[in-house]
Structures are given as C-alpha cells and as structure tokens.
PDB file of N, CA and C in Angstrom:
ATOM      1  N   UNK A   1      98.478 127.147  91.023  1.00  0.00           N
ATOM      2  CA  UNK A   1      98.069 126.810  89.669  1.00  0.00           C
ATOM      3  C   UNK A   1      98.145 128.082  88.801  1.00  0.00           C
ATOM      4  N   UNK A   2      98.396 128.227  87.620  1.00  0.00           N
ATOM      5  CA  UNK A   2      98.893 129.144  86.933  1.00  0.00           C
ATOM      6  C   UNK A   2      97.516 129.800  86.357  1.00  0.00           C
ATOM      7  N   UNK A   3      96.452 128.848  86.424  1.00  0.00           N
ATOM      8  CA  UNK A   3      95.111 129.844  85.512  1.00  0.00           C
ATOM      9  C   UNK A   3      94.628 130.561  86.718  1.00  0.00           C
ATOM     10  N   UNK A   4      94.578 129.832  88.310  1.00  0.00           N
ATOM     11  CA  UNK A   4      94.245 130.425  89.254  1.00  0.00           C
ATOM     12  C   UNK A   4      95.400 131.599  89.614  1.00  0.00           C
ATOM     13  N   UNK A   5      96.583 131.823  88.771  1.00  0.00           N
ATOM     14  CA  UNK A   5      97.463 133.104  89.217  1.00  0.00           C
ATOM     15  C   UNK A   5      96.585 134.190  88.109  1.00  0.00           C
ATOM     16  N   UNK A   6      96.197 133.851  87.205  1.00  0.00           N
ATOM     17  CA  UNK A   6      95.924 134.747  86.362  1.00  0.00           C
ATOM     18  C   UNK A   6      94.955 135.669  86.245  1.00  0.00           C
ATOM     19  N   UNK A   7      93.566 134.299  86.366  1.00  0.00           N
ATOM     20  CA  UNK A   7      92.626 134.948  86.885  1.00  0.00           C
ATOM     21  C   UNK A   7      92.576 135.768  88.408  1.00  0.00           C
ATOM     22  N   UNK A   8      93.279 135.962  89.495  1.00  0.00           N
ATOM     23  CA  UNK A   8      93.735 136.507  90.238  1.00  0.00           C
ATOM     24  C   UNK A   8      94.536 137.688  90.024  1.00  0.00           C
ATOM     25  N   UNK A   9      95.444 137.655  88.748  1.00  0.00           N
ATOM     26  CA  UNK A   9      95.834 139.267  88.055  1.00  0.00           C
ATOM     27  C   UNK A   9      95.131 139.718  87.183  1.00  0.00           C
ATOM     28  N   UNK A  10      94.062 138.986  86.899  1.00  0.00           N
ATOM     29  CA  UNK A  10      92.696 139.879  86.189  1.00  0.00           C
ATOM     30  C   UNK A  10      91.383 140.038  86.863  1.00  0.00           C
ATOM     31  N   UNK A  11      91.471 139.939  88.392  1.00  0.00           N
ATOM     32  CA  UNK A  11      90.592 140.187  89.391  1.00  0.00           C
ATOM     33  C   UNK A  11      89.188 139.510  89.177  1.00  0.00           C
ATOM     34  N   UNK A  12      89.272 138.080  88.803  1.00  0.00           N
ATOM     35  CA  UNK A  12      88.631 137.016  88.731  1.00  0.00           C
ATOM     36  C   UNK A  12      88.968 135.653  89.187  1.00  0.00           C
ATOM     37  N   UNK A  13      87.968 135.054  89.535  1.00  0.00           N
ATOM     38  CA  UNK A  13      87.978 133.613  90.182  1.00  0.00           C
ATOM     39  C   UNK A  13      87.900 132.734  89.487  1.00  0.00           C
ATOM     40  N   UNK A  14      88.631 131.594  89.832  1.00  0.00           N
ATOM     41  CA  UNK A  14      88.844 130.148  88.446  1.00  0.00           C
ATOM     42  C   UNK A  14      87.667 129.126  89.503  1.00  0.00           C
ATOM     43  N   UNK A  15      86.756 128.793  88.450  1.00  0.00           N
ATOM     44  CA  UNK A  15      85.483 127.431  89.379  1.00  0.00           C
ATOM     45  C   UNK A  15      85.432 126.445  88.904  1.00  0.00           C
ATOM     46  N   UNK A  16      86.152 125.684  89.453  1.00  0.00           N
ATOM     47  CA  UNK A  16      86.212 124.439  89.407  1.00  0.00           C
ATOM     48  C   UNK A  16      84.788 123.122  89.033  1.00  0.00           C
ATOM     49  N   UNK A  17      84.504 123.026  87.949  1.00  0.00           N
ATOM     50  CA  UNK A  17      83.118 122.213  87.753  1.00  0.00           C
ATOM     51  C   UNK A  17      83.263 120.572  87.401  1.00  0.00           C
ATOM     52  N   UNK A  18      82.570 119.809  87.849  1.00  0.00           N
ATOM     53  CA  UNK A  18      82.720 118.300  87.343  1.00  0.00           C
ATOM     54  C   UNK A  18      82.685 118.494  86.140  1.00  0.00           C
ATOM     55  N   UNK A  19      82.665 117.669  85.128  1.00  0.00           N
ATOM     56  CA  UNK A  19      82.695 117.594  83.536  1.00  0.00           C
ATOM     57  C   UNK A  19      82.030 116.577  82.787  1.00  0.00           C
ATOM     58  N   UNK A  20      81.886 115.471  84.692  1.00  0.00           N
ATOM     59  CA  UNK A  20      80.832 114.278  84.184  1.00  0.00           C
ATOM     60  C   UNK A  20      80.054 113.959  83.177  1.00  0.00           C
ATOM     61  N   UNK A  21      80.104 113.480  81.981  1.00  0.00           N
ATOM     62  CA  UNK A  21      78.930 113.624  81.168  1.00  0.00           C
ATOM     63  C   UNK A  21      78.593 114.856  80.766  1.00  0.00           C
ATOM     64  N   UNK A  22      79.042 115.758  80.089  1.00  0.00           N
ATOM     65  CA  UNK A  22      78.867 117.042  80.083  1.00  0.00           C
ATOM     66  C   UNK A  22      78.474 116.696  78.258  1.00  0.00           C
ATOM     67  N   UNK A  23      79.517 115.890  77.954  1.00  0.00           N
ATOM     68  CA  UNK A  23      79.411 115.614  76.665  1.00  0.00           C
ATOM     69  C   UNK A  23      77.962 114.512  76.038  1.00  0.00           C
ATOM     70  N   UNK A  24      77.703 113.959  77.116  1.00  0.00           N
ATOM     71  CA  UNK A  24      76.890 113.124  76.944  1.00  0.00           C
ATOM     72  C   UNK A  24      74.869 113.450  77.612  1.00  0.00           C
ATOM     73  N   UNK A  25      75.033 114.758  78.063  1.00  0.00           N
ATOM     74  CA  UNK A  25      74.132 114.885  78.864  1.00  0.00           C
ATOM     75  C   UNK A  25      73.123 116.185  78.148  1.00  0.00           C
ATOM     76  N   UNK A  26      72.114 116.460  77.675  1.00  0.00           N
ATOM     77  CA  UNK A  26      71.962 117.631  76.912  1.00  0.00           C
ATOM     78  C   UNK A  26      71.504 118.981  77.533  1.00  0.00           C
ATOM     79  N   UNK A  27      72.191 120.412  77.038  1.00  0.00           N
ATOM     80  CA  UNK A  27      72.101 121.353  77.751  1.00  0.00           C
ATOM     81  C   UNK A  27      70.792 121.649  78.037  1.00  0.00           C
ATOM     82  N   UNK A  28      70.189 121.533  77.064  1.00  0.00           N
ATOM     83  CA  UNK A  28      68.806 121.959  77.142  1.00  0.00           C
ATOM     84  C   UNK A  28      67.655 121.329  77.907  1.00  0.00           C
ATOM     85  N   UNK A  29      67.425 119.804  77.767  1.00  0.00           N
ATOM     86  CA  UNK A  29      66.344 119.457  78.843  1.00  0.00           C
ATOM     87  C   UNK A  29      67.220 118.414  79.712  1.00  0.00           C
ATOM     88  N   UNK A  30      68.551 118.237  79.903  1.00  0.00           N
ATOM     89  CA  UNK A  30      69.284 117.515  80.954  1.00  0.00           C
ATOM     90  C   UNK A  30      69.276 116.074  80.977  1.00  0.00           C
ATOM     91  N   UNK A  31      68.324 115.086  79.611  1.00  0.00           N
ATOM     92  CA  UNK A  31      68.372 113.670  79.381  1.00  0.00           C
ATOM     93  C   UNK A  31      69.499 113.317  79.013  1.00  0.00           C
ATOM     94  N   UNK A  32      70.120 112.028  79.110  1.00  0.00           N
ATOM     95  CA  UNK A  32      70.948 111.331  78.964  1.00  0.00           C
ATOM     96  C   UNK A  32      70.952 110.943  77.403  1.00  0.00           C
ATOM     97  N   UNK A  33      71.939 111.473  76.563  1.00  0.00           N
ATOM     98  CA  UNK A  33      71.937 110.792  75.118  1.00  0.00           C
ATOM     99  C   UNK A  33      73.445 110.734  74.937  1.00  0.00           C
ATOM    100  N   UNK A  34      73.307 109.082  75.049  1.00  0.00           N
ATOM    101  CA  UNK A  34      74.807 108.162  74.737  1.00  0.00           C
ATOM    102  C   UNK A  34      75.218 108.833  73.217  1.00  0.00           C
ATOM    103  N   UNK A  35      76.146 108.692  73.517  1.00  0.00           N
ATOM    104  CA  UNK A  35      77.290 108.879  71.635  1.00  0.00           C
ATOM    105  C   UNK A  35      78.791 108.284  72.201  1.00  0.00           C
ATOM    106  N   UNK A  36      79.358 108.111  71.021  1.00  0.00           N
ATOM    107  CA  UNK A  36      80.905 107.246  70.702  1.00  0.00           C
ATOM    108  C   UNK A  36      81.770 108.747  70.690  1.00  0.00           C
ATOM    109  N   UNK A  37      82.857 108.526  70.818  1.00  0.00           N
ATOM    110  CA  UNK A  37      83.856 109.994  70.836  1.00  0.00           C
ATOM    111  C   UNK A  37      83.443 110.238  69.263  1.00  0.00           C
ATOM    112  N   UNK A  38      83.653 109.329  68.695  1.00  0.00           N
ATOM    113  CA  UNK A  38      83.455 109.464  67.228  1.00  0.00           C
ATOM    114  C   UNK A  38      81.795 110.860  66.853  1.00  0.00           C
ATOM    115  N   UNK A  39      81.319 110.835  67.897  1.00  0.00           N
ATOM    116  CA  UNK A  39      80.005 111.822  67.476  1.00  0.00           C
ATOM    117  C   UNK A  39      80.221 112.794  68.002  1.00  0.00           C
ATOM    118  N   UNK A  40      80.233 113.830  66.832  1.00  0.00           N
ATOM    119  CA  UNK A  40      80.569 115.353  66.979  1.00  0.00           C
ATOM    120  C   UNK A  40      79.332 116.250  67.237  1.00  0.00           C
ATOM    121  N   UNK A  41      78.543 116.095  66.898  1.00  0.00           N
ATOM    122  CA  UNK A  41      77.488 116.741  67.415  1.00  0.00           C
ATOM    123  C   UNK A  41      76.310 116.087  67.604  1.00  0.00           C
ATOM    124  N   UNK A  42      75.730 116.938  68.505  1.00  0.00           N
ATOM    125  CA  UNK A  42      74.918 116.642  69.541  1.00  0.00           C
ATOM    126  C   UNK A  42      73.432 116.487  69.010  1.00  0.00           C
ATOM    127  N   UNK A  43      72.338 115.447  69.360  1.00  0.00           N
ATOM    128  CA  UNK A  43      71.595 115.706  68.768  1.00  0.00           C
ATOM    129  C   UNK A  43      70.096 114.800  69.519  1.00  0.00           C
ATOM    130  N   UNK A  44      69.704 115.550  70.198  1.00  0.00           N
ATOM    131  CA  UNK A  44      68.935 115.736  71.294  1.00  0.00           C
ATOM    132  C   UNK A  44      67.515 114.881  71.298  1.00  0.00           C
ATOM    133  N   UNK A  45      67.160 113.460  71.217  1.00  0.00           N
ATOM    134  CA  UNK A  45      65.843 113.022  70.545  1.00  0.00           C
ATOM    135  C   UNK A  45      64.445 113.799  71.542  1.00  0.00           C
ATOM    136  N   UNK A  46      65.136 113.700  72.650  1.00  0.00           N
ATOM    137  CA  UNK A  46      63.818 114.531  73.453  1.00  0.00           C
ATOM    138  C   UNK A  46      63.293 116.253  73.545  1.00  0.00           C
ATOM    139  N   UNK A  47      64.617 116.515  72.677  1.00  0.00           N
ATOM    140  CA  UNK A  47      63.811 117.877  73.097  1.00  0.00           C
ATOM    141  C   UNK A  47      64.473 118.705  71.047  1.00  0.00           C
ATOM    142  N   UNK A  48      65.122 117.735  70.560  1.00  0.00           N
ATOM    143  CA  UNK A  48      65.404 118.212  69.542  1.00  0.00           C
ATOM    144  C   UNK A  48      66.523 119.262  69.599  1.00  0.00           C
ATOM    145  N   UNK A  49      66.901 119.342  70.427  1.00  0.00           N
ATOM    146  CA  UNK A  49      68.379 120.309  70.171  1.00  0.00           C
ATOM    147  C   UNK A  49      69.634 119.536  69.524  1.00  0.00           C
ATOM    148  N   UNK A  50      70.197 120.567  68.557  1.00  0.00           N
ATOM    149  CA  UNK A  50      70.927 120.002  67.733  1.00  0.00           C
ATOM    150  C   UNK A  50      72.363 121.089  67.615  1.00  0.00           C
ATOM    151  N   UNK A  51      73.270 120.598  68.246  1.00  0.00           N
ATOM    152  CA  UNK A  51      74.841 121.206  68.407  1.00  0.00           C
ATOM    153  C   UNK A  51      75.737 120.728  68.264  1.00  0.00           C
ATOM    154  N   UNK A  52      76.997 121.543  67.957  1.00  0.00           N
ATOM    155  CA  UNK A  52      78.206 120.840  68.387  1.00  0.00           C
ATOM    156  C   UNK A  52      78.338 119.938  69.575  1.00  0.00           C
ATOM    157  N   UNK A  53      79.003 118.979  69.536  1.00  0.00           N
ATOM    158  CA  UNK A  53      79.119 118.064  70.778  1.00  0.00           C
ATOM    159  C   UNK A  53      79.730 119.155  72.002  1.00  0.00           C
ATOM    160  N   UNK A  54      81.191 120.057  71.568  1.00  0.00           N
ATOM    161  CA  UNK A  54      81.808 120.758  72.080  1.00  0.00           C
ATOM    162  C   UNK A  54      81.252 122.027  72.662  1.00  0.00           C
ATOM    163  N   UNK A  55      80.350 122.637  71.946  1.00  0.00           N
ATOM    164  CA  UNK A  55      78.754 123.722  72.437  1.00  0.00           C
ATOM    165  C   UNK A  55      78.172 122.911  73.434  1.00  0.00           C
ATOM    166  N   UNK A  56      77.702 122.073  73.111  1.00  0.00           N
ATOM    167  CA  UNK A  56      76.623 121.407  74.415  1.00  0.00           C
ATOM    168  C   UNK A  56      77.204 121.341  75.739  1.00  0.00           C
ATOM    169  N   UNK A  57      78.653 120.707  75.685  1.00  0.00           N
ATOM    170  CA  UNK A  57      79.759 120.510  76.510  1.00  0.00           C
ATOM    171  C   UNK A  57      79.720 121.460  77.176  1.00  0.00           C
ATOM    172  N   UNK A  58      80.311 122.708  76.461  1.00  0.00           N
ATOM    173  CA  UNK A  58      80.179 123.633  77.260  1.00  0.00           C
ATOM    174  C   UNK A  58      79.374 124.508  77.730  1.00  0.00           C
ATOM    175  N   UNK A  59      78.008 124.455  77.248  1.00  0.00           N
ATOM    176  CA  UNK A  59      76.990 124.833  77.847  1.00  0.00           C
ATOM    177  C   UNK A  59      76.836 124.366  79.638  1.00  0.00           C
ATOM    178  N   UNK A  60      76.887 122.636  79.095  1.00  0.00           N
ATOM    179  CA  UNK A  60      76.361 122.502  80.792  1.00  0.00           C
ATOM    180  C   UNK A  60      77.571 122.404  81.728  1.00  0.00           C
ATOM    181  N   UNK A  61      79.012 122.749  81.524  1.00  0.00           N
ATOM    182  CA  UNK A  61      79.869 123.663  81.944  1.00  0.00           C
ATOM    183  C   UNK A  61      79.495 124.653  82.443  1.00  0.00           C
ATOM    184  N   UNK A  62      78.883 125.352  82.199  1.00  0.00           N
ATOM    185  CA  UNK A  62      78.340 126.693  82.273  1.00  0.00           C
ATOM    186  C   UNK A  62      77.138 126.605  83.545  1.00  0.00           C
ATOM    187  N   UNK A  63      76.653 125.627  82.755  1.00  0.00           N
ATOM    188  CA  UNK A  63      75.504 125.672  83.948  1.00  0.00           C
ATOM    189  C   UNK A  63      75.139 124.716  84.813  1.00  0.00           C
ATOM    190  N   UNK A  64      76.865 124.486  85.256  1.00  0.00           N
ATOM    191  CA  UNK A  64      77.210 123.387  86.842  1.00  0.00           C
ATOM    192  C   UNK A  64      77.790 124.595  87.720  1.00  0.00           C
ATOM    193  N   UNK A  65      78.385 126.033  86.602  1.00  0.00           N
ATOM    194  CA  UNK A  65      78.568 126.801  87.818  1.00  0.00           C
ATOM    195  C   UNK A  65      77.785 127.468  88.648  1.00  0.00           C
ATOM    196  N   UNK A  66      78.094 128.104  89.874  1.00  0.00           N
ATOM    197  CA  UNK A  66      77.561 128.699  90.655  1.00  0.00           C
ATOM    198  C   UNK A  66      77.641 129.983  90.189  1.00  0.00           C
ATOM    199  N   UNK A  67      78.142 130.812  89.285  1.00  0.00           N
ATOM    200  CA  UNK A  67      77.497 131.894  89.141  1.00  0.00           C
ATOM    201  C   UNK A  67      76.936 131.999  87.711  1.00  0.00           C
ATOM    202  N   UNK A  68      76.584 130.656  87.367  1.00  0.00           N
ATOM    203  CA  UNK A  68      75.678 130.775  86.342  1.00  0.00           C
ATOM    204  C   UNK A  68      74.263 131.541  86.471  1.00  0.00           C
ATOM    205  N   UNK A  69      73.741 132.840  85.438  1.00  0.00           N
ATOM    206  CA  UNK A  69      72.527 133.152  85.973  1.00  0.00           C
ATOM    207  C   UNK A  69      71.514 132.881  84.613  1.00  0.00           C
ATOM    208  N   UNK A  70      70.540 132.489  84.683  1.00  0.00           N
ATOM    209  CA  UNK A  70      69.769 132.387  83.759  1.00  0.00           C
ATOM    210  C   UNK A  70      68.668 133.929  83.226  1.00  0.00           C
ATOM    211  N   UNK A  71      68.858 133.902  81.990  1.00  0.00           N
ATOM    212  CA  UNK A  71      67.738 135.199  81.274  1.00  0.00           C
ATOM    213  C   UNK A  71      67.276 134.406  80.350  1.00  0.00           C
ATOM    214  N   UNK A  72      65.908 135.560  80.231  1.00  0.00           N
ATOM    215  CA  UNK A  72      65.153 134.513  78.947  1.00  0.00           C
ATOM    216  C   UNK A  72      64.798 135.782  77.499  1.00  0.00           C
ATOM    217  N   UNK A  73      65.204 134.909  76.184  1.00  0.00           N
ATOM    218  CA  UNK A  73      65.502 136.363  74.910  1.00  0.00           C
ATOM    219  C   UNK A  73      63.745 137.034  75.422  1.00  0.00           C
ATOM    220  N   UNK A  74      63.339 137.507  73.790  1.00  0.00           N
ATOM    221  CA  UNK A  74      61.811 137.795  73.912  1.00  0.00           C
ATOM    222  C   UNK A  74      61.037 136.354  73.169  1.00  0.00           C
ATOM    223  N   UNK A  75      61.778 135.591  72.673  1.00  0.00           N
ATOM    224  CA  UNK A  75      60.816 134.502  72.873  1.00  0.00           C
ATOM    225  C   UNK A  75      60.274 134.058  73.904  1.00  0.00           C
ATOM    226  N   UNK A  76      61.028 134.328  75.022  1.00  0.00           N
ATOM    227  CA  UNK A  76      60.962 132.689  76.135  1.00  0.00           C
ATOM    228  C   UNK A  76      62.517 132.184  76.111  1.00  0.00           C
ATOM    229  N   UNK A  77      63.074 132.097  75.388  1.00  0.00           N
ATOM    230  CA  UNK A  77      64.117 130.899  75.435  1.00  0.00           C
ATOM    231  C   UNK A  77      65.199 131.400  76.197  1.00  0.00           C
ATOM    232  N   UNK A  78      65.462 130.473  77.172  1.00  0.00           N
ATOM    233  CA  UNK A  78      66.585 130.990  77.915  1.00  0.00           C
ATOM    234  C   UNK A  78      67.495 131.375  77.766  1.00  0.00           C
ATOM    235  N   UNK A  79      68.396 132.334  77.828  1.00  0.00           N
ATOM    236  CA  UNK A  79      69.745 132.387  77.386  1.00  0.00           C
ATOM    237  C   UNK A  79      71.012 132.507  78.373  1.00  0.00           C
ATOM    238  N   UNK A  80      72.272 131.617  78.501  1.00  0.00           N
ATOM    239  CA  UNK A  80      73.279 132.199  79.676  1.00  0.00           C
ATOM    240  C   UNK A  80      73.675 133.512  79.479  1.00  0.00           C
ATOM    241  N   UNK A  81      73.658 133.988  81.235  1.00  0.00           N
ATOM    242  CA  UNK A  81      74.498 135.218  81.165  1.00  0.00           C
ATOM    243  C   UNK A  81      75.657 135.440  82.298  1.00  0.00           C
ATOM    244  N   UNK A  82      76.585 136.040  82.035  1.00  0.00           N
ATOM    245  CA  UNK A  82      77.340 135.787  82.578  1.00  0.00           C
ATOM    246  C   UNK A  82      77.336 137.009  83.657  1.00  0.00           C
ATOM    247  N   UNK A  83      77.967 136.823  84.564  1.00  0.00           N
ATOM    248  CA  UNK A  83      77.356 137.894  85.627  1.00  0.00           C
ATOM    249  C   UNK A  83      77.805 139.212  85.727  1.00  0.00           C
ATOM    250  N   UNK A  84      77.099 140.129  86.190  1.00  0.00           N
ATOM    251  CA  UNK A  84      78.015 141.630  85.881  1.00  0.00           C
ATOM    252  C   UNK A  84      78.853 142.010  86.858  1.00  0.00           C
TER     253      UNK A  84
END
C-alpha cells in the first residue's frame, strides 16, 4: 500500500482504525447522535459539544487508536496528544 510505503520512508506506522459511526458517535461523551449526510456539524444534546461533523469524525479517529494518549489543559479538559 502506498501510504504504508511512505509512512515507512518517514519512519512511521500507518493504524488502521474502524470508522464505524465515527460521524455519528460524539467525541466527547461517546452517545449516539443520529444526523442525515446532509448535517455538517455536530451537535451534541448530552453533553453540548458543538463541531464540525468532520472534527468530531476525526477526533474519535483519533481516539480508536492505540497510540492515542490523553492530557488534560489547566482547566481539566482533556486534550489529544500525539505521542513523542
């Protein structure tokens, strides 16, 4: 596969993640909120998060991988980081 040649000449690994509902599922507290392709952003009744459909997406992209690590700012609020 050509992204797995690449990341291999940039001394990184390609991870393969389901995508299940990624669009439909929210990053933040993980409930199920249906939308039509037609809905572009995301908009969270249980926990109030409000994003791009395509942000959220790829948030929990992010955090189906295995070297996803979690930090939290100085609020509290979590933030992804990507690993060193």
């Amino acid at each position: 596969c050509f992204t797995e040649y690449k990341a291999e000449e940039a001394g990184t690994l390609v991870e393969y993640v389901s995508a299940y509902h990624t669009t439909q599922r929210c990053s933040r507290c993980g409930k199920l909120v249906p939308k039509t392709l037609a809905t572009r952003i995301h908009r969270c009744p249980y926990c109030g998060l409000v994003l791009a459909r395509d942000h959220n997406s790829a948030i929990m992209v992010l955090q189906r991988s295995t070297h996803y690590v979690k930090a939290r700012s100085s609020s509290g609020q979590e933030l992804p980081v990507e690993p060193g």
